[in-house]
PDB file of N, CA and C in Angstrom:
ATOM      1  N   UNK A   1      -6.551 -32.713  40.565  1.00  0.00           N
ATOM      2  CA  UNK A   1      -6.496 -32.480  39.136  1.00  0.00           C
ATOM      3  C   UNK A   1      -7.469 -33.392  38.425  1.00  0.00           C
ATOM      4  N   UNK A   2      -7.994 -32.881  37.212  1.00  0.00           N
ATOM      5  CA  UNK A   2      -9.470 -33.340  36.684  1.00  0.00           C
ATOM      6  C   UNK A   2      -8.269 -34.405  36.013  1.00  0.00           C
ATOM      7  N   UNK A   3      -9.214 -35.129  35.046  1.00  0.00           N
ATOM      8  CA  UNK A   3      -8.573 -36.189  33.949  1.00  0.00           C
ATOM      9  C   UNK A   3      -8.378 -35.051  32.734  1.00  0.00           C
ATOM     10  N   UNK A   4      -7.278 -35.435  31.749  1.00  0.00           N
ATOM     11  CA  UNK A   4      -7.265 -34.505  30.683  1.00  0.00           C
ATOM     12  C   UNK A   4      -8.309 -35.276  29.716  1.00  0.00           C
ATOM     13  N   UNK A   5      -9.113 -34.481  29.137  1.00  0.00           N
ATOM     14  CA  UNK A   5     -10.501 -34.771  28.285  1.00  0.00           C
ATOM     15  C   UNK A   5      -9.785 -34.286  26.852  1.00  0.00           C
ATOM     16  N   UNK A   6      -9.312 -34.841  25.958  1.00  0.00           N
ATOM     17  CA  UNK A   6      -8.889 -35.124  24.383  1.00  0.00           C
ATOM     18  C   UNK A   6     -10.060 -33.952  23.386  1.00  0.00           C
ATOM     19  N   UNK A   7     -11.134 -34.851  23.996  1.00  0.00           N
ATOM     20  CA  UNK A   7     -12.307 -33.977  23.197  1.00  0.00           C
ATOM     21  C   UNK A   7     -12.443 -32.457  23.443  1.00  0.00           C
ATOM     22  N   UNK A   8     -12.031 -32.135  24.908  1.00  0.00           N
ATOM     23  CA  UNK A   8     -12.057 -30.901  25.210  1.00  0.00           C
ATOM     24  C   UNK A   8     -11.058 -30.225  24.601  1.00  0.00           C
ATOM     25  N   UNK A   9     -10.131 -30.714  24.425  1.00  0.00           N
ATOM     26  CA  UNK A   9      -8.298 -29.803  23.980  1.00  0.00           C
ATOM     27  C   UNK A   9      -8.735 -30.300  22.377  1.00  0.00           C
ATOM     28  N   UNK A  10      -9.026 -30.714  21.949  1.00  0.00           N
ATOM     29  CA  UNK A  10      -9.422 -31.099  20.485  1.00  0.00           C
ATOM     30  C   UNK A  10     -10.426 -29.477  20.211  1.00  0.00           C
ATOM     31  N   UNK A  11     -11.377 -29.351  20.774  1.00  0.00           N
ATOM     32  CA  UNK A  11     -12.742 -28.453  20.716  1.00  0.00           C
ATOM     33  C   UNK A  11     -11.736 -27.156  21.140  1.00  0.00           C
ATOM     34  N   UNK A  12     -10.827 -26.904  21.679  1.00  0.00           N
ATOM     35  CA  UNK A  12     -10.505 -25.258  21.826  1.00  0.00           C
ATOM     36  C   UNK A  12      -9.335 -25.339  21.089  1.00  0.00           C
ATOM     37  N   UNK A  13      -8.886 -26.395  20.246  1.00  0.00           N
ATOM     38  CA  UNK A  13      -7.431 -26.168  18.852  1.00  0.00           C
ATOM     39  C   UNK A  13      -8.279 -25.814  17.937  1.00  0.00           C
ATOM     40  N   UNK A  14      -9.336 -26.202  18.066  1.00  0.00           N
ATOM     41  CA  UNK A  14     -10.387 -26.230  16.873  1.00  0.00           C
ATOM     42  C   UNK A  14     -10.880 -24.787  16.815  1.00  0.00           C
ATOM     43  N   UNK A  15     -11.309 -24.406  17.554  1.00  0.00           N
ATOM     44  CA  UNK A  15     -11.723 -22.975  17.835  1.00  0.00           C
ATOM     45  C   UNK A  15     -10.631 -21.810  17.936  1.00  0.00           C
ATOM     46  N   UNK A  16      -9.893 -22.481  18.479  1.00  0.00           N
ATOM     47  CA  UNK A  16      -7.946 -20.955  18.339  1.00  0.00           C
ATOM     48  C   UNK A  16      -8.380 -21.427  16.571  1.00  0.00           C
ATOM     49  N   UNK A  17      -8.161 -22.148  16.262  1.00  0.00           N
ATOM     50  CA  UNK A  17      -8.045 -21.973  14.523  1.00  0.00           C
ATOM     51  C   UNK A  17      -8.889 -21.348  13.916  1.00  0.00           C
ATOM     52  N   UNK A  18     -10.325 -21.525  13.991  1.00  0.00           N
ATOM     53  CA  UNK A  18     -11.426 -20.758  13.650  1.00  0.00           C
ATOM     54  C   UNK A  18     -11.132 -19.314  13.875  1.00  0.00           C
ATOM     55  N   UNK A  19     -10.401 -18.933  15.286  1.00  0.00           N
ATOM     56  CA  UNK A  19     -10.139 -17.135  15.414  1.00  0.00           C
ATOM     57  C   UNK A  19      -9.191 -16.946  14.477  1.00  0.00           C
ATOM     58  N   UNK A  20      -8.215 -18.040  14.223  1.00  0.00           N
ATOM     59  CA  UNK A  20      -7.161 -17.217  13.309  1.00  0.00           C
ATOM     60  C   UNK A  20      -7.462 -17.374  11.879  1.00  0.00           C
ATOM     61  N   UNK A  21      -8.574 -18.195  11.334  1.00  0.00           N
ATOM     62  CA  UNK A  21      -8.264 -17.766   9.906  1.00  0.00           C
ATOM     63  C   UNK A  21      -9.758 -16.738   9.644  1.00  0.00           C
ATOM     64  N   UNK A  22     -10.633 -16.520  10.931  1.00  0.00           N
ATOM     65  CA  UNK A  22     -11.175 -15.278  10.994  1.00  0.00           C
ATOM     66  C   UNK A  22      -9.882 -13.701  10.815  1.00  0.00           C
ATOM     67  N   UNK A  23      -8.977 -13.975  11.402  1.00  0.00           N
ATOM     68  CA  UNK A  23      -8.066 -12.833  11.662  1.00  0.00           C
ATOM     69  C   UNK A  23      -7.429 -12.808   9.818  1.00  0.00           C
ATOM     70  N   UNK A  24      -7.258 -13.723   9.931  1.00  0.00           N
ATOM     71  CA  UNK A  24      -6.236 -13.909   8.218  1.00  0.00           C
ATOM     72  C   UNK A  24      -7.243 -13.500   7.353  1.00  0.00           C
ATOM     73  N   UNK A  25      -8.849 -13.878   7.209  1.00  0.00           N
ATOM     74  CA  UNK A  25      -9.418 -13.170   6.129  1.00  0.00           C
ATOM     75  C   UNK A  25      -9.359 -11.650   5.937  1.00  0.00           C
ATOM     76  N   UNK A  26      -9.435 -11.036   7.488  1.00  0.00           N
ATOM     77  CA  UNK A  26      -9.959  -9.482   7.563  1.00  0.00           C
ATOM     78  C   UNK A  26      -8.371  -9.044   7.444  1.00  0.00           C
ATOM     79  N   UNK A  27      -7.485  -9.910   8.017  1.00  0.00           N
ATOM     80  CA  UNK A  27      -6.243  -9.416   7.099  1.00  0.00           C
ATOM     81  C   UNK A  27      -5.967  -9.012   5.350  1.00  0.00           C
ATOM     82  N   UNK A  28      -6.119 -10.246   4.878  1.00  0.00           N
ATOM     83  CA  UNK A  28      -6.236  -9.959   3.918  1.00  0.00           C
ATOM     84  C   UNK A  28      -7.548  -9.395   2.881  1.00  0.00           C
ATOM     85  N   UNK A  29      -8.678  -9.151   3.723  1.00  0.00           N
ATOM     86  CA  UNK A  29      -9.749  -7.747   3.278  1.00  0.00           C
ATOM     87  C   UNK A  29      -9.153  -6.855   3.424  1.00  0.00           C
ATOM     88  N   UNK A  30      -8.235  -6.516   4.248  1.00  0.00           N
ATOM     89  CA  UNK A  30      -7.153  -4.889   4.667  1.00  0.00           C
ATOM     90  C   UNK A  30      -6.171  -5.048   3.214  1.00  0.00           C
ATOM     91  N   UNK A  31      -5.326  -6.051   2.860  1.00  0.00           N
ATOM     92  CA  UNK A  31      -4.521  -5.795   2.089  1.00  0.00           C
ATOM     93  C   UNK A  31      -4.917  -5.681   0.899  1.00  0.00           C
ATOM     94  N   UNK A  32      -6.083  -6.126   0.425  1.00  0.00           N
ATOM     95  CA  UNK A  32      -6.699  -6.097  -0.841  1.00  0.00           C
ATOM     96  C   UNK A  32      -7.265  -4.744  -0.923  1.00  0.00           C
ATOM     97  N   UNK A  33      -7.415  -3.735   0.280  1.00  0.00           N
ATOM     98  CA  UNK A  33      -8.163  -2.708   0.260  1.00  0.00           C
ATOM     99  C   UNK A  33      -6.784  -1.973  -0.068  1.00  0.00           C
ATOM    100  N   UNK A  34      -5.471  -1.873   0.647  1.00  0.00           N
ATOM    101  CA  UNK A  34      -4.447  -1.379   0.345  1.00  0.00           C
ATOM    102  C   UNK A  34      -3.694  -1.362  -0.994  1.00  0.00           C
ATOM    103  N   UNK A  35      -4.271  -2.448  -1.730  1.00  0.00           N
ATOM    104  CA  UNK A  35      -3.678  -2.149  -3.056  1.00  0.00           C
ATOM    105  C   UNK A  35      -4.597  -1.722  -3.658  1.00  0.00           C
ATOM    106  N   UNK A  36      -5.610  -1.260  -3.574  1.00  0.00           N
ATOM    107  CA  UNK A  36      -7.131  -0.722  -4.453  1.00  0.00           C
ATOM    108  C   UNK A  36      -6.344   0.885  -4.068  1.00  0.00           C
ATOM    109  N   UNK A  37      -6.467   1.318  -3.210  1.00  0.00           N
ATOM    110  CA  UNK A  37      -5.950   2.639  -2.859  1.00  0.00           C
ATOM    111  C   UNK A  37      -4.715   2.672  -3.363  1.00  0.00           C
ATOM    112  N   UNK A  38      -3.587   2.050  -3.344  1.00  0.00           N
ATOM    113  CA  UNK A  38      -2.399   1.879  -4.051  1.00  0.00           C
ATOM    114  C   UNK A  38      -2.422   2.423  -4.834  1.00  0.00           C
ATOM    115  N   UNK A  39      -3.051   1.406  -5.724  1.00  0.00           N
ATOM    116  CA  UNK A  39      -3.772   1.600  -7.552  1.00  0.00           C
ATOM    117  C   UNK A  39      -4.776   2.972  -7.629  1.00  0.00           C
ATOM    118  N   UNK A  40      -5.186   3.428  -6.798  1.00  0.00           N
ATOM    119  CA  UNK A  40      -6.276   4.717  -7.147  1.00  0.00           C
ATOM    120  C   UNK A  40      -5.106   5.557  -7.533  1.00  0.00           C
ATOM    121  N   UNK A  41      -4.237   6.049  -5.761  1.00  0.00           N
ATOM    122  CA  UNK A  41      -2.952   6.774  -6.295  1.00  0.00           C
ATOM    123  C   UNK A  41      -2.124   6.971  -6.977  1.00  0.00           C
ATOM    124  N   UNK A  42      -1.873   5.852  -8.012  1.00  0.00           N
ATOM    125  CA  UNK A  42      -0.879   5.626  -8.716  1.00  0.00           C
ATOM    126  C   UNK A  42      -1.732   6.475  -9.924  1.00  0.00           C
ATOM    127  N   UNK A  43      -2.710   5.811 -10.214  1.00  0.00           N
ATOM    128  CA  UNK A  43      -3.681   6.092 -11.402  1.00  0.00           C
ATOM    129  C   UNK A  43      -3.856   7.645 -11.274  1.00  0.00           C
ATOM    130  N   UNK A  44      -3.908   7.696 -10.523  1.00  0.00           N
ATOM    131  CA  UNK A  44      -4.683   9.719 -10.460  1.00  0.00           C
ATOM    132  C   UNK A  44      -3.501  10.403 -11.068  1.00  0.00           C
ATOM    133  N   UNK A  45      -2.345  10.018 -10.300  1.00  0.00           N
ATOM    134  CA  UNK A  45      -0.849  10.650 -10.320  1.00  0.00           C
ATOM    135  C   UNK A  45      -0.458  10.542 -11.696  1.00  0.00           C
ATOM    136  N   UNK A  46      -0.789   9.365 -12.607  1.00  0.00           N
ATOM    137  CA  UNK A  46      -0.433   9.137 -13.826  1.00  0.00           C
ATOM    138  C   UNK A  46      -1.365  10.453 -15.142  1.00  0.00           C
ATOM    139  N   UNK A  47      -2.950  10.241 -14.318  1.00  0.00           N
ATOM    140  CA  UNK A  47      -3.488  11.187 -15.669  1.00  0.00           C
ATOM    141  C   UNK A  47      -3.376  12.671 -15.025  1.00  0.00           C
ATOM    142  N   UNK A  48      -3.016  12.786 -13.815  1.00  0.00           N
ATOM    143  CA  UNK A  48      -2.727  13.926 -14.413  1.00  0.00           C
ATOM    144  C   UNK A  48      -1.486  14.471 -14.670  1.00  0.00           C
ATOM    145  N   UNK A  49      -0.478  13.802 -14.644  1.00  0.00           N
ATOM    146  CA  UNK A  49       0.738  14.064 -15.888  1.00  0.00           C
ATOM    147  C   UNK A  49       0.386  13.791 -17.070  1.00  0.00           C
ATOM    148  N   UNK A  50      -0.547  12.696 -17.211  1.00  0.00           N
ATOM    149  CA  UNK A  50      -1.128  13.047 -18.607  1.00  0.00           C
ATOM    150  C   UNK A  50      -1.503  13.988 -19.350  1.00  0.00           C
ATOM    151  N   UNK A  51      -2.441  14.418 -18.360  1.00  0.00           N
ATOM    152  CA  UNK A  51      -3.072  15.472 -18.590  1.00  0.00           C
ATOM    153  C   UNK A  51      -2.544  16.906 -18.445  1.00  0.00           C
ATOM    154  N   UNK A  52      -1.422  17.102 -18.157  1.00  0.00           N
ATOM    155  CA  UNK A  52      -0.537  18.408 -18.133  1.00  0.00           C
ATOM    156  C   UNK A  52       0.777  18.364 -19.140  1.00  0.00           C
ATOM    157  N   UNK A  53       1.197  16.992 -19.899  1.00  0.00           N
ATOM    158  CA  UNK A  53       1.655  16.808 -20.798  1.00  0.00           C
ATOM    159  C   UNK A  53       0.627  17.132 -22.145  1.00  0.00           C
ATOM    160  N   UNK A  54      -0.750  16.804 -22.081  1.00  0.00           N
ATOM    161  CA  UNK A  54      -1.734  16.769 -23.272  1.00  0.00           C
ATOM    162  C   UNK A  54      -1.853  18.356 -23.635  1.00  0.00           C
ATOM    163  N   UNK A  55      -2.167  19.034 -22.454  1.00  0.00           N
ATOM    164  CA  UNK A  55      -2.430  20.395 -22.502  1.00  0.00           C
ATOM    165  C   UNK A  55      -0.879  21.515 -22.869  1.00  0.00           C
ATOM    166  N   UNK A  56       0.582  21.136 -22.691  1.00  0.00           N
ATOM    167  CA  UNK A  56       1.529  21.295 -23.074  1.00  0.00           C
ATOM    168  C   UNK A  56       1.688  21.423 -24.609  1.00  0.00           C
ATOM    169  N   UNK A  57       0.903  20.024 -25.011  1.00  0.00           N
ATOM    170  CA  UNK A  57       1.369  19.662 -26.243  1.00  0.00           C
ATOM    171  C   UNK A  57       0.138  20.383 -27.249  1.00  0.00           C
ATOM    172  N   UNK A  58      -0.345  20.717 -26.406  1.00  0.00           N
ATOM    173  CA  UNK A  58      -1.768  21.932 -27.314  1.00  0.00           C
ATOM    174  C   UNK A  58      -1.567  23.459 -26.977  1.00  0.00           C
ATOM    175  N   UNK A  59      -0.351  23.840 -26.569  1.00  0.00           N
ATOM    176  CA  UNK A  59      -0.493  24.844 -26.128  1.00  0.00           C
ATOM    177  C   UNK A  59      -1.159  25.745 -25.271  1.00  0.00           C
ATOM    178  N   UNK A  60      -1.743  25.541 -24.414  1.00  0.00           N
ATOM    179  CA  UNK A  60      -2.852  25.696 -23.275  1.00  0.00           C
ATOM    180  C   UNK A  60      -1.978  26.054 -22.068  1.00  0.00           C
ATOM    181  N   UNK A  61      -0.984  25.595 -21.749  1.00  0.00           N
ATOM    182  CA  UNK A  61      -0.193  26.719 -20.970  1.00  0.00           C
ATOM    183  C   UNK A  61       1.209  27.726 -21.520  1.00  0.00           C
ATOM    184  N   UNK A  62       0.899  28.458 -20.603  1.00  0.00           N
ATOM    185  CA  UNK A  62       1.834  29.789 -20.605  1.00  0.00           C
ATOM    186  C   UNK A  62       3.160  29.122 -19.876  1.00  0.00           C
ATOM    187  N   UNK A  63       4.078  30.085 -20.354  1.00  0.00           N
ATOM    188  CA  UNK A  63       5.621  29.220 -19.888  1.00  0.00           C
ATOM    189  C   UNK A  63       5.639  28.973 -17.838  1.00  0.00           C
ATOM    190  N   UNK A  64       5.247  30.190 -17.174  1.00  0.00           N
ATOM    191  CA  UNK A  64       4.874  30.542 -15.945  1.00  0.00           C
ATOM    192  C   UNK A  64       4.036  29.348 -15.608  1.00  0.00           C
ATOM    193  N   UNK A  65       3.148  29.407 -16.252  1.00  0.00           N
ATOM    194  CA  UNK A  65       1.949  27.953 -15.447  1.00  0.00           C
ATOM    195  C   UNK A  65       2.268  27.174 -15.571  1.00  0.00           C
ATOM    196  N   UNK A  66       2.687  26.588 -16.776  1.00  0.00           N
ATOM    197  CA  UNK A  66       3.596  25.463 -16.801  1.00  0.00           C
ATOM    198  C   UNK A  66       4.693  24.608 -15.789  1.00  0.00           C
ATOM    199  N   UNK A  67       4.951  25.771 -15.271  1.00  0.00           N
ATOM    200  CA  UNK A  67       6.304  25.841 -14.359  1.00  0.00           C
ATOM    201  C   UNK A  67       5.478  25.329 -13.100  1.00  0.00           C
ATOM    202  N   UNK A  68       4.247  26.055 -12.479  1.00  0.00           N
ATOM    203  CA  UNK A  68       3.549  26.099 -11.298  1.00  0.00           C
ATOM    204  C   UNK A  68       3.075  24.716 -11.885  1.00  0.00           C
ATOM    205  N   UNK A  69       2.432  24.351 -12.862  1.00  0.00           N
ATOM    206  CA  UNK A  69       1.986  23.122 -13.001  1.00  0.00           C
ATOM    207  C   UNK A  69       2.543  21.680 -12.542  1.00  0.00           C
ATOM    208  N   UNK A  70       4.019  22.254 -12.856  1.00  0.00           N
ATOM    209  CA  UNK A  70       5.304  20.678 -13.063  1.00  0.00           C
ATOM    210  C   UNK A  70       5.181  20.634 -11.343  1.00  0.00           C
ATOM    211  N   UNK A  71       5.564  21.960 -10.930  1.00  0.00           N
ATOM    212  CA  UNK A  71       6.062  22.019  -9.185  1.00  0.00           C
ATOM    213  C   UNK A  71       4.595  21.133  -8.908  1.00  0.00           C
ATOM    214  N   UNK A  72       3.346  21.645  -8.707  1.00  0.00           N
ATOM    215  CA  UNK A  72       2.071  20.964  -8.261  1.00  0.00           C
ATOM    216  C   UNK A  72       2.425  19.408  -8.881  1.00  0.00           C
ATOM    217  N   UNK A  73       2.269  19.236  -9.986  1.00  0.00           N
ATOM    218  CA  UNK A  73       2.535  17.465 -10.364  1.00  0.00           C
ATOM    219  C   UNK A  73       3.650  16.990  -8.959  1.00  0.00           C
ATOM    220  N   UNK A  74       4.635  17.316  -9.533  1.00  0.00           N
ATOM    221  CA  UNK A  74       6.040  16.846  -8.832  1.00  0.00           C
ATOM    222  C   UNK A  74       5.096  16.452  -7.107  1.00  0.00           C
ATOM    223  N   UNK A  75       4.694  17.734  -6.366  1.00  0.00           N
ATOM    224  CA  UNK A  75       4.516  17.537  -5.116  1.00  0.00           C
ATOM    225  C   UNK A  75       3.417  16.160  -5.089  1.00  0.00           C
ATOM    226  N   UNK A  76       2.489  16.385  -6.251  1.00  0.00           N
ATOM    227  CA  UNK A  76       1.223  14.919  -6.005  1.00  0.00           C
ATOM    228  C   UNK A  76       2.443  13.598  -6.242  1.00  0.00           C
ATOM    229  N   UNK A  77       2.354  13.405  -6.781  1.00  0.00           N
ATOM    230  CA  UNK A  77       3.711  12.342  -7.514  1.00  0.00           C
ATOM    231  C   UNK A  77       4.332  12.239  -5.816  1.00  0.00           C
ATOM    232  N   UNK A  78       5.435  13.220  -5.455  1.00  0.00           N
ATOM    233  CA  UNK A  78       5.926  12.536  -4.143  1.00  0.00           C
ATOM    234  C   UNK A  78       5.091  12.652  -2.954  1.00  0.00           C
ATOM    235  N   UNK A  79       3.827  13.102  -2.993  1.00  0.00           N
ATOM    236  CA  UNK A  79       2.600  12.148  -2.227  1.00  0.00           C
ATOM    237  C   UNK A  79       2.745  11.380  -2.278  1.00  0.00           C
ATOM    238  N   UNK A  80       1.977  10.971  -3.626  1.00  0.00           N
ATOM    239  CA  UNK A  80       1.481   9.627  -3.837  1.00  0.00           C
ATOM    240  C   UNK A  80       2.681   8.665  -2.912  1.00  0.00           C
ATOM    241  N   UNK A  81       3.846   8.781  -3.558  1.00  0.00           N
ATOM    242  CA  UNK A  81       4.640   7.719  -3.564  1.00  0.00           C
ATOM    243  C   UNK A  81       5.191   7.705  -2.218  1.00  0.00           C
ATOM    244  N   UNK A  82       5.445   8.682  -1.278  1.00  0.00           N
ATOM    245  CA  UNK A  82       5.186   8.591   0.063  1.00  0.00           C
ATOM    246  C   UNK A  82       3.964   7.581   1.164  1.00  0.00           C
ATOM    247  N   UNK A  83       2.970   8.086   0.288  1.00  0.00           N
ATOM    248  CA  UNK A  83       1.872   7.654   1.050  1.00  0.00           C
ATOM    249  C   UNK A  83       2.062   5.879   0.378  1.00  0.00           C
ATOM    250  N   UNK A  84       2.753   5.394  -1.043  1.00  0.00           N
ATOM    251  CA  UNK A  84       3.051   4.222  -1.290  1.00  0.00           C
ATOM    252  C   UNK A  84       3.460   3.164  -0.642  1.00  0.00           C
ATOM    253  N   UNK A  85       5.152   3.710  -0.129  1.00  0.00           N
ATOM    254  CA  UNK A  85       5.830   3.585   0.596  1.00  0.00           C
ATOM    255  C   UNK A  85       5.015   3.426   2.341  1.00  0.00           C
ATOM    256  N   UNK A  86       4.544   4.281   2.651  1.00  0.00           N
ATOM    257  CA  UNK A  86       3.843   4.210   3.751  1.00  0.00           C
ATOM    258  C   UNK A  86       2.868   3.218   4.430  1.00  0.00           C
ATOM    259  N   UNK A  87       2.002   2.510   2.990  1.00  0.00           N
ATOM    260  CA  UNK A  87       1.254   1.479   2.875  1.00  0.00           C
ATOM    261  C   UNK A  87       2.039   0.106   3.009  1.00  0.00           C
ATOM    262  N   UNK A  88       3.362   0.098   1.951  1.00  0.00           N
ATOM    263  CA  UNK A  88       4.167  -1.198   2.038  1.00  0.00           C
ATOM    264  C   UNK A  88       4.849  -1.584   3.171  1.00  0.00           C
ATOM    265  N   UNK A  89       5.047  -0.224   4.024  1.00  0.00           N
ATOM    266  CA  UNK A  89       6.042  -0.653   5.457  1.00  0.00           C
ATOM    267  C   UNK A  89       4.732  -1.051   6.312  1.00  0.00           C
ATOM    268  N   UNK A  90       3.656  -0.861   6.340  1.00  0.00           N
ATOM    269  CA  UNK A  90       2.637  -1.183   7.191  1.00  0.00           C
ATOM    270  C   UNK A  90       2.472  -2.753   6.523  1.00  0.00           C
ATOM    271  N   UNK A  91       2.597  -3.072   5.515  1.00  0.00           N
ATOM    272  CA  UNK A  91       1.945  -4.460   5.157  1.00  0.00           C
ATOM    273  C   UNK A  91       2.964  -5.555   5.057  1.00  0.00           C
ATOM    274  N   UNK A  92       4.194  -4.833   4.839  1.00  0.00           N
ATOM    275  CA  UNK A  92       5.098  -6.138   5.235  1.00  0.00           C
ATOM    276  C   UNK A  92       5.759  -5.794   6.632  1.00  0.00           C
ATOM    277  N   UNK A  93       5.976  -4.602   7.539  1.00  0.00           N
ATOM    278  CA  UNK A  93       6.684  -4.580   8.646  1.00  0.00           C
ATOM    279  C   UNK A  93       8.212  -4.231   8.285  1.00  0.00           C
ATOM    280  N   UNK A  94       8.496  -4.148   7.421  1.00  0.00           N
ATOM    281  CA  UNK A  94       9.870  -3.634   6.672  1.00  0.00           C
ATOM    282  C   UNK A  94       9.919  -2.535   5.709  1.00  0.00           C
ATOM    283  N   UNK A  95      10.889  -1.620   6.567  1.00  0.00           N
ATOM    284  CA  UNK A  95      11.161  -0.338   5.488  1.00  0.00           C
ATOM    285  C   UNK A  95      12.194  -0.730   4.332  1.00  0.00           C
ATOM    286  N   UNK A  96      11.419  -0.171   2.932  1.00  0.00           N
ATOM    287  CA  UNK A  96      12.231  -0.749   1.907  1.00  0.00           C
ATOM    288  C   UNK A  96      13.747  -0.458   1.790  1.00  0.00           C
ATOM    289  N   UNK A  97      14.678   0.531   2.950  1.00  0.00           N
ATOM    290  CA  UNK A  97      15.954   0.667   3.056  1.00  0.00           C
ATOM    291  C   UNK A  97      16.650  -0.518   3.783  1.00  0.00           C
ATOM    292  N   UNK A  98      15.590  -0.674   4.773  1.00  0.00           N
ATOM    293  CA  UNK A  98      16.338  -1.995   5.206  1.00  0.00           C
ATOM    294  C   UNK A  98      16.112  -3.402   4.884  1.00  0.00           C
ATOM    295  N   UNK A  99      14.844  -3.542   3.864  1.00  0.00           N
ATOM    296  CA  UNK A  99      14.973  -4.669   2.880  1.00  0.00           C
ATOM    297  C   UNK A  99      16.318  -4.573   2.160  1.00  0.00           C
ATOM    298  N   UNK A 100      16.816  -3.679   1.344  1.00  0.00           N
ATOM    299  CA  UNK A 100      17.972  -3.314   0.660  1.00  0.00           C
ATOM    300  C   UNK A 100      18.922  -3.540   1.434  1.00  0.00           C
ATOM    301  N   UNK A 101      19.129  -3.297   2.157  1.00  0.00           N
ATOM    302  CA  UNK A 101      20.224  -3.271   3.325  1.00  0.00           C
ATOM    303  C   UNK A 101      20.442  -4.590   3.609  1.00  0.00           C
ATOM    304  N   UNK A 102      19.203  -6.045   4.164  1.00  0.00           N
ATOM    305  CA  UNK A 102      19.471  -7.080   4.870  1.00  0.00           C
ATOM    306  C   UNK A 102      19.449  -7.992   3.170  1.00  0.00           C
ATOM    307  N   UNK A 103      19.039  -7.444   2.035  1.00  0.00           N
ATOM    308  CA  UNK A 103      19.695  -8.130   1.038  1.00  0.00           C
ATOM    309  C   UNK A 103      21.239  -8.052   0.835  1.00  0.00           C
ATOM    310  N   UNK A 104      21.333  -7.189   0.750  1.00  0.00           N
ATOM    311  CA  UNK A 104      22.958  -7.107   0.365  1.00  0.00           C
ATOM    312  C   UNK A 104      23.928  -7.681   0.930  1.00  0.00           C
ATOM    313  N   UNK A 105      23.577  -7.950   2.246  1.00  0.00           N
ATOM    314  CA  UNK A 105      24.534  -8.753   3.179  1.00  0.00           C
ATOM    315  C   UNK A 105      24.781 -10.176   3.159  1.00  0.00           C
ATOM    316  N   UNK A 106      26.224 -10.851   3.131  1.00  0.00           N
ATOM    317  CA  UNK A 106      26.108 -12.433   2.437  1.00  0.00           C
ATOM    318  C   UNK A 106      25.543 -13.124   3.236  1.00  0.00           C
TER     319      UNK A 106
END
């Protein structure tokens, strides 16, 4: 067995650290990208209920389209918020039922 060399085990703690806060930046380049997309979805989903409330309130739809309109909103809306949901269980590792769930318990 060699002698243990300090400088050597010093030089590869030094370097495991260098990989991990390489790993933690591109981590958090991923999560900063996940709430940009977050925020796109949310935003789109918002104008165009805006925008099918605006056109409501000008008369621009017929009672029928209207109807096809709400159903189309409704389905983007529980996209979006699917694909929301979908993003948050990937970034914390917890589905928000069983966040709820392991809160409630004393």
């Amino acid at each position: 067995m060699g002698d243990l060399s300090v400088d050597a085990l010093l030089e590869k703690h030094r370097k495991g650290m260098e990989r991990l806060a390489a790993i933690d930046r591109t981590l958090i380049g991923g999560t900063a990208d996940l709430a940009s997309r977050q925020t796109a979805l949310a935003q789109d989903a918002l104008h165009e209920a805006a925008s099918t409330l605006q056109s409501l309130a000008q008369g621009k739809f017929r009672t029928d389209a209207l109807t096809k309109q709400a159903e189309l909103s409704m389905r983007a809306i529980e996209n979006a918020l699917s694909h929301l949901r979908a993003v948050t269980e990937a970034v914390t590792g917890i589905a928000p039922e069983a966040k709820k769930d392991s809160s409630s318990e004393p």
